[in-house]
C-alpha atoms as a PDB file:
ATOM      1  CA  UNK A   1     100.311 104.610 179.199  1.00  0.00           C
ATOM      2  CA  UNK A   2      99.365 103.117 175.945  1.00  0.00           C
ATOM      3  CA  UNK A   3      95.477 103.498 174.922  1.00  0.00           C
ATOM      4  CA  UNK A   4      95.409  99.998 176.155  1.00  0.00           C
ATOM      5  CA  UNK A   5      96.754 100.727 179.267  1.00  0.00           C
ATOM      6  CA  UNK A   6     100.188  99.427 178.722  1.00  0.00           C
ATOM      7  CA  UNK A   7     102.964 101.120 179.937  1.00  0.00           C
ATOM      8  CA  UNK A   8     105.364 103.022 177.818  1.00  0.00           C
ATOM      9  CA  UNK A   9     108.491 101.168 179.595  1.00  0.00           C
ATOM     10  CA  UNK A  10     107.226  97.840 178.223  1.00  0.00           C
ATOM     11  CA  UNK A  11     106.649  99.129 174.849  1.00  0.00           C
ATOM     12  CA  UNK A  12     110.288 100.729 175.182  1.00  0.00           C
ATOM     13  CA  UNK A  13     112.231  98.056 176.677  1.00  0.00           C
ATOM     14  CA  UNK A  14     111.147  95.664 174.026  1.00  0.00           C
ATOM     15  CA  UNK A  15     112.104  97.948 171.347  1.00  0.00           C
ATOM     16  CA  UNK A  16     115.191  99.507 172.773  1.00  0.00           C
ATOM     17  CA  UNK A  17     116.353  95.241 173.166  1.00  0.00           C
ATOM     18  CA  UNK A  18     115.203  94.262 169.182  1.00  0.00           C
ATOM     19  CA  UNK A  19     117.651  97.486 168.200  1.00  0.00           C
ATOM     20  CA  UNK A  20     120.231  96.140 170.571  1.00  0.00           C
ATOM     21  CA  UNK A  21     120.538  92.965 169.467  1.00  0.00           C
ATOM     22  CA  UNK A  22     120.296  94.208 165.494  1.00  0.00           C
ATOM     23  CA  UNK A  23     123.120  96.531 165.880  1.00  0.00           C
ATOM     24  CA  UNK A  24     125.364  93.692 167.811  1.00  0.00           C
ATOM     25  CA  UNK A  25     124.257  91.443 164.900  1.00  0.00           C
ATOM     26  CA  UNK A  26     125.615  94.354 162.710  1.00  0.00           C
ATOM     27  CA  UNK A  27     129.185  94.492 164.506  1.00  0.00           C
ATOM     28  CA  UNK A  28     128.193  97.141 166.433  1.00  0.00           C
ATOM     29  CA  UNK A  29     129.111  97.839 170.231  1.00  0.00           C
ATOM     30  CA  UNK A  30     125.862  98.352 172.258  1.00  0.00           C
ATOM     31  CA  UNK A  31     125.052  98.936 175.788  1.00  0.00           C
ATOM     32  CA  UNK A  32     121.373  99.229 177.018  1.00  0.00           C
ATOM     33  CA  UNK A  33     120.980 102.108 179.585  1.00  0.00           C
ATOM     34  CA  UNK A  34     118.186 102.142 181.790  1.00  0.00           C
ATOM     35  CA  UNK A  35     116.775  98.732 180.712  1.00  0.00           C
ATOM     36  CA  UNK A  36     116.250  97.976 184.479  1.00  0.00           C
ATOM     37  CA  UNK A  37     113.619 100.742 184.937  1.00  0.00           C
ATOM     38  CA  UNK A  38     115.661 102.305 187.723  1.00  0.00           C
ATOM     39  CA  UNK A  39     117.340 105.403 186.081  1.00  0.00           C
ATOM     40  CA  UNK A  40     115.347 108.178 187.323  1.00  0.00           C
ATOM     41  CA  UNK A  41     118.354 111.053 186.710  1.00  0.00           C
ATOM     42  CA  UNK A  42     118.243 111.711 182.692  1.00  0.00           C
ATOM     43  CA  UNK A  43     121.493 113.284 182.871  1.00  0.00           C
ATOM     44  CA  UNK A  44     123.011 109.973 184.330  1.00  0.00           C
ATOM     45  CA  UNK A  45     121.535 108.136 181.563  1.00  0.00           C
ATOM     46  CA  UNK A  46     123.242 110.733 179.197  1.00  0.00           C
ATOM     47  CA  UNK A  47     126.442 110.626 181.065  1.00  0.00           C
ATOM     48  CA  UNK A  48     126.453 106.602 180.843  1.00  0.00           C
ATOM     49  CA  UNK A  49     127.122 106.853 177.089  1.00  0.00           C
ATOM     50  CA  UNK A  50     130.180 108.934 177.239  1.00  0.00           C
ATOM     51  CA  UNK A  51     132.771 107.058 174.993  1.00  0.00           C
ATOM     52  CA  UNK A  52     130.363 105.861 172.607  1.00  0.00           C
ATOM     53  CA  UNK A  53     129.857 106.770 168.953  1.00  0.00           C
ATOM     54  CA  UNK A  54     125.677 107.804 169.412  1.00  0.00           C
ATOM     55  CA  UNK A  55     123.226 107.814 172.271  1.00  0.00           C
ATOM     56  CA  UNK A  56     119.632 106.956 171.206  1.00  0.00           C
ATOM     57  CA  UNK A  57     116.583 107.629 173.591  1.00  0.00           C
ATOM     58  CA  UNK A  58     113.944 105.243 172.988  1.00  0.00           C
ATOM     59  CA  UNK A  59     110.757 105.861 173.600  1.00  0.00           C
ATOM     60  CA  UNK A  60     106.829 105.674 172.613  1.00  0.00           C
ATOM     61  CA  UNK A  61     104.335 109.217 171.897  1.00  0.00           C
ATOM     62  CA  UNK A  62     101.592 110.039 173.598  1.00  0.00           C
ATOM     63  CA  UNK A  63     100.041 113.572 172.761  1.00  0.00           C
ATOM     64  CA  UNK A  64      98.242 116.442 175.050  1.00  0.00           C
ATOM     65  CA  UNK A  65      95.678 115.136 177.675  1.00  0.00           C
ATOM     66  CA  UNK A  66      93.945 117.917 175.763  1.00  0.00           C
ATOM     67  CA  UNK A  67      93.694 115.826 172.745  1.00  0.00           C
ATOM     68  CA  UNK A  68      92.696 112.765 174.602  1.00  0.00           C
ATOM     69  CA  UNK A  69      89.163 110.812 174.694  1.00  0.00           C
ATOM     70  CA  UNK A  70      87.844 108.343 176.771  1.00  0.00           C
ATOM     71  CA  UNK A  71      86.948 104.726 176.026  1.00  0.00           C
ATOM     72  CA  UNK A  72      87.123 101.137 178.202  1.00  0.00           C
ATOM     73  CA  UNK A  73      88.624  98.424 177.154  1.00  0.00           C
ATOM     74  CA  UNK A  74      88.515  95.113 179.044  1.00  0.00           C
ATOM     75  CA  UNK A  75      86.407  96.389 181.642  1.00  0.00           C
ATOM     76  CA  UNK A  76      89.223  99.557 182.744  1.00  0.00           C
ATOM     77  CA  UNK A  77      88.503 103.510 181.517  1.00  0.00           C
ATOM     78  CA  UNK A  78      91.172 104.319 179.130  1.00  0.00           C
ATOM     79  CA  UNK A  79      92.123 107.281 176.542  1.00  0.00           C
ATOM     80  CA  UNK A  80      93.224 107.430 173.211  1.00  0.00           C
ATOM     81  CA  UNK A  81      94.021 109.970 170.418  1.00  0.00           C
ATOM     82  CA  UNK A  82      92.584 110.339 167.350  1.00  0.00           C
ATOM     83  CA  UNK A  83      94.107 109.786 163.594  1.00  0.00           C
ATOM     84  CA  UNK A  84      95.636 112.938 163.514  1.00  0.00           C
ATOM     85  CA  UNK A  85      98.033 111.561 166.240  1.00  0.00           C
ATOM     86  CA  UNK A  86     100.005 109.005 164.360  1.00  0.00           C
ATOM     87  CA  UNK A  87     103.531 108.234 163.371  1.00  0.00           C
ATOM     88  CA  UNK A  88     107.178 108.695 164.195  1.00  0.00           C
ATOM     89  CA  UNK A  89     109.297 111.680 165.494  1.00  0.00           C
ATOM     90  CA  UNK A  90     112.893 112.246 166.216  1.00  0.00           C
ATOM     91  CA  UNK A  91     114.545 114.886 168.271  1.00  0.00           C
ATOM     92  CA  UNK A  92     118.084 116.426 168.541  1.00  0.00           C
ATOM     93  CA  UNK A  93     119.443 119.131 171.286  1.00  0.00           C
ATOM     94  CA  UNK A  94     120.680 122.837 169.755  1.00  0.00           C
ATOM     95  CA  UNK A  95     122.458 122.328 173.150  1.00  0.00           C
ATOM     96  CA  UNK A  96     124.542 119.102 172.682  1.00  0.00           C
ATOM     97  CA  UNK A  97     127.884 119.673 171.309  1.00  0.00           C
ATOM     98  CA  UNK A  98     127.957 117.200 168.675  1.00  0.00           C
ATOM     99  CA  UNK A  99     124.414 118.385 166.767  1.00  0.00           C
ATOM    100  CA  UNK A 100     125.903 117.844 163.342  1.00  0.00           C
ATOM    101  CA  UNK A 101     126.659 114.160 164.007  1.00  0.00           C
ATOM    102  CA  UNK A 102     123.139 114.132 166.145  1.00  0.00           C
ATOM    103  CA  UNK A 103     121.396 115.881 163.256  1.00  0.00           C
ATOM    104  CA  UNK A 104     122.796 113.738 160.604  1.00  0.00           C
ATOM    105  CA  UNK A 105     122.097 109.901 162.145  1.00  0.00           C
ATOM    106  CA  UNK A 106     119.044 111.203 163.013  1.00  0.00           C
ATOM    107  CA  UNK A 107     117.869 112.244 159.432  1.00  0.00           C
ATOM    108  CA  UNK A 108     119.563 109.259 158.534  1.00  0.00           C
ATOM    109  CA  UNK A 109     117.333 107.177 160.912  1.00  0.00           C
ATOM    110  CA  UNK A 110     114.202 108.755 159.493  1.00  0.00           C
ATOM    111  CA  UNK A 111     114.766 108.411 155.837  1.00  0.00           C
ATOM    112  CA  UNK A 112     115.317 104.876 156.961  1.00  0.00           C
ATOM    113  CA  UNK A 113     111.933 104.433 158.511  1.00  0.00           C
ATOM    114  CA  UNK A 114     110.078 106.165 155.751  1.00  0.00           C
ATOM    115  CA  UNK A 115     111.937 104.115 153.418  1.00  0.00           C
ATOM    116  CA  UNK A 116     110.439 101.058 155.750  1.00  0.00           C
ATOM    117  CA  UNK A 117     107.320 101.765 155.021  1.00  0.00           C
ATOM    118  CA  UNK A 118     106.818 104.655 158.578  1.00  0.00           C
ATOM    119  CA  UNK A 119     105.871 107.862 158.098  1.00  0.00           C
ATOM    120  CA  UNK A 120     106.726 110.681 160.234  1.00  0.00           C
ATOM    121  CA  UNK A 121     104.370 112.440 162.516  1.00  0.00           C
ATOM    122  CA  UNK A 122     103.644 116.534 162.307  1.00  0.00           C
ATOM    123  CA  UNK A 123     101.626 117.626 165.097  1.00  0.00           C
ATOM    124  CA  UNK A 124     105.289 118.234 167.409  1.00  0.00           C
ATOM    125  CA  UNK A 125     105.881 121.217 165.010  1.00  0.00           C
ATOM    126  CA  UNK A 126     102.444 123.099 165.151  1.00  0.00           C
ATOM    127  CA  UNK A 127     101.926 125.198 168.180  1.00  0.00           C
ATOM    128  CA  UNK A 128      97.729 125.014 168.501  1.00  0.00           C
ATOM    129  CA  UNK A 129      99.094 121.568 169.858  1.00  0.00           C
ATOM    130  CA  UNK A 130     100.795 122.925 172.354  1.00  0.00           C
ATOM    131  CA  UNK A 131     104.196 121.179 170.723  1.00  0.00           C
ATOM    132  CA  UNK A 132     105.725 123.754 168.186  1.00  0.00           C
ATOM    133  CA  UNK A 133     108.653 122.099 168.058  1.00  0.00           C
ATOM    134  CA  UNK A 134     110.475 123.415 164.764  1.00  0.00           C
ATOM    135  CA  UNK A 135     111.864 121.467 161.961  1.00  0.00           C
ATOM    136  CA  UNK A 136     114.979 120.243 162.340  1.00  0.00           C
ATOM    137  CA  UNK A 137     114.857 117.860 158.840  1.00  0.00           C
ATOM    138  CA  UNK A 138     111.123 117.973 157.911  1.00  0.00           C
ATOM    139  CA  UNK A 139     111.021 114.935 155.065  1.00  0.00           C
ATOM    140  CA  UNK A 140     112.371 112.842 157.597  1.00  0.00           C
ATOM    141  CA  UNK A 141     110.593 113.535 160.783  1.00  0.00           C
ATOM    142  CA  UNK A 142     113.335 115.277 163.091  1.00  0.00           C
ATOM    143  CA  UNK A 143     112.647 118.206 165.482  1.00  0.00           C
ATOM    144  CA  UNK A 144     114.268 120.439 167.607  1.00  0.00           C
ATOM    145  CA  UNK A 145     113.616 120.514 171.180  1.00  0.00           C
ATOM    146  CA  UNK A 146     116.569 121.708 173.371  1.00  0.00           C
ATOM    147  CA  UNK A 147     116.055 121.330 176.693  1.00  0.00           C
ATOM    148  CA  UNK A 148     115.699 117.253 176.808  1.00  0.00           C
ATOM    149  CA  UNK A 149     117.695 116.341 179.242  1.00  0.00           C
ATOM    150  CA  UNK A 150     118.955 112.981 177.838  1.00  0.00           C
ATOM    151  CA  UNK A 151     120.226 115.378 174.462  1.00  0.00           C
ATOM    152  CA  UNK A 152     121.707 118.547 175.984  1.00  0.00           C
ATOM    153  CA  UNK A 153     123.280 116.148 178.965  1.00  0.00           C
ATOM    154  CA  UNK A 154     125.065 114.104 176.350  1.00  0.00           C
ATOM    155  CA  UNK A 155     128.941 114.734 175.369  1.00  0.00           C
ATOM    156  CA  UNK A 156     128.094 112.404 172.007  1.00  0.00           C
ATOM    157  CA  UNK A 157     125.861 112.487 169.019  1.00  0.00           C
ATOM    158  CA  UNK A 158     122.497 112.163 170.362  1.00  0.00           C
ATOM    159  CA  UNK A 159     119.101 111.505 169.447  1.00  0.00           C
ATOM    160  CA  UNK A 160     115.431 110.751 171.014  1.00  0.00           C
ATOM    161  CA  UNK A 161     113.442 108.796 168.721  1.00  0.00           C
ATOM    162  CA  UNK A 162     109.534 108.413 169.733  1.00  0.00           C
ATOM    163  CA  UNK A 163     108.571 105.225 167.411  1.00  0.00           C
ATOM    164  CA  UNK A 164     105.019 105.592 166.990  1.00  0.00           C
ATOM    165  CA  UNK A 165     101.838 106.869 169.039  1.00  0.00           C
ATOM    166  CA  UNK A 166     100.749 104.320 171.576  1.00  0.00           C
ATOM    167  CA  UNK A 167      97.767 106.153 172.258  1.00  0.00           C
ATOM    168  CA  UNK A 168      96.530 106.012 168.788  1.00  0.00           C
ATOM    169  CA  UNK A 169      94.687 103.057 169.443  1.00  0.00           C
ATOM    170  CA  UNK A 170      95.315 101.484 165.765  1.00  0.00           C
ATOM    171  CA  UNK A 171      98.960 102.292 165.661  1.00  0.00           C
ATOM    172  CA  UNK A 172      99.440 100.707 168.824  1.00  0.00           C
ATOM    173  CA  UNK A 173      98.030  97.344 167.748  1.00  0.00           C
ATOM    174  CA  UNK A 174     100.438  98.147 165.146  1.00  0.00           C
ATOM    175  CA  UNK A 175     103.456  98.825 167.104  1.00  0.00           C
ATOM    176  CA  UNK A 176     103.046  95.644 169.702  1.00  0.00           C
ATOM    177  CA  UNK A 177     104.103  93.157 166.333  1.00  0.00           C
ATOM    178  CA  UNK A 178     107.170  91.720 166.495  1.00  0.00           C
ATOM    179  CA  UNK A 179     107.743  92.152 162.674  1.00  0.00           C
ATOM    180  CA  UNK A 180     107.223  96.012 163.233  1.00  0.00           C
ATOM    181  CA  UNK A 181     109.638  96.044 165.486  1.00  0.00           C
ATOM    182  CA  UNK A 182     111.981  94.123 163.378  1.00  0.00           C
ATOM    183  CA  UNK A 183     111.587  97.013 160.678  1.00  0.00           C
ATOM    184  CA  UNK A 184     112.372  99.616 162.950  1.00  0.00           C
ATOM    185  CA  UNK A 185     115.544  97.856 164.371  1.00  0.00           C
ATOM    186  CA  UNK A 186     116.646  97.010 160.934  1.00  0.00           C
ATOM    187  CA  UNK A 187     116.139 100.936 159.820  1.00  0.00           C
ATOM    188  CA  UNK A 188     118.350 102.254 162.804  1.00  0.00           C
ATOM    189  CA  UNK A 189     120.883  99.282 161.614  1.00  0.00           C
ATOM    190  CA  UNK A 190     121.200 100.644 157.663  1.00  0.00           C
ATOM    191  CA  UNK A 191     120.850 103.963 158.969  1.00  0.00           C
ATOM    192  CA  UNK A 192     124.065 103.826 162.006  1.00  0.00           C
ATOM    193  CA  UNK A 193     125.837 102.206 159.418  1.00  0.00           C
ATOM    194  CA  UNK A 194     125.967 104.965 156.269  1.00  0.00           C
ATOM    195  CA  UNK A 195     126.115 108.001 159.663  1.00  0.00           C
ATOM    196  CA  UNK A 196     128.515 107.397 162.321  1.00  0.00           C
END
């Protein structure tokens, strides 16, 4: 739930469609998995994509209810995350079988973004966040974390990118803009294109 109280899904779906419809633009064959809100099983979604060149998990970043605070907006009680809690991140699986390819699209897809103007978030590496997710490719924002089940599950290159922090009240605002979205799409475009 966004610090809004927005749900993640919406912020997701309209994302996950603005890459889609870049990358078709771009020649590229795309097929939206999970778009309907119905697919529960992570390893499904994972197996859907067998045959295809890269599998990318899109989502938006919340942080530790730890690091939460309260406010109301519009009447409703509602949390949020400070500055510290800002930016992009990108994962890839130790456990998939194609983590070169993974590893490489998504560095590619986060030099993209920083190149766009994004700048990639830290706290998933340090562990008095409760994260301590280790490096993967630290310039460009990409982590390890092994056990997601969406990366390990996958038989292709595979990636989970969290866009921004939707409880970060600010970046939010900032990710709900159209033209925002437009950048990110166009990154993962120029990115797809010089990794697969």
């Amino acid at each position: 739930m966004s610090a809004r109280g927005v749900p993640e899904f919406e912020y997701n779906l309209r994302l996950a469609r603005d890459i889609s419809e870049s990358l078709r633009s771009a020649g590229h064959h795309v097929s939206l998995i999970g778009d309907d809100g119905k697919a529960a099983d992570l390893a499904a979604r994972a197996r859907r994509a067998s045959g295809m060149d890269l599998f990318i998990s899109v989502h938006h970043d919340s942080v530790q209810p730890r690091f939460l605070s309260a406010w109301e907006h519009e009447g409703a009680a509602r949390s949020y995350a400070g500055e510290r809690f800002a930016g992009f991140s990108l994962f890839v699986s130790r456990s998939n079988p194609r983590l070169a390819a993974s590893l490489k699209c998504a560095s590619a897809i986060g030099a993209a973004l920083r190149r766009a103007g994004f700048k990639p978030s830290r706290y998933h590496a340090d562990p008095l966040l409760g994260e301590n997710r280790p490096f993967a490719d630290e310039a460009n924002g990409v982590h390890y974390f092994d056990n997601l089940a969406v990366l390990k599950s996958a038989t292709v290159p595979a990636l989970l990118l969290e866009a921004g922090v939707i409880v970060n009240r600010d970046e939010e605002m900032r990710l709900r803009e159209p033209a925002a979205r437009q950048r990110i799409a166009g990154s993962i475009v120029s990115a797809v294109d010089s990794c697969l």
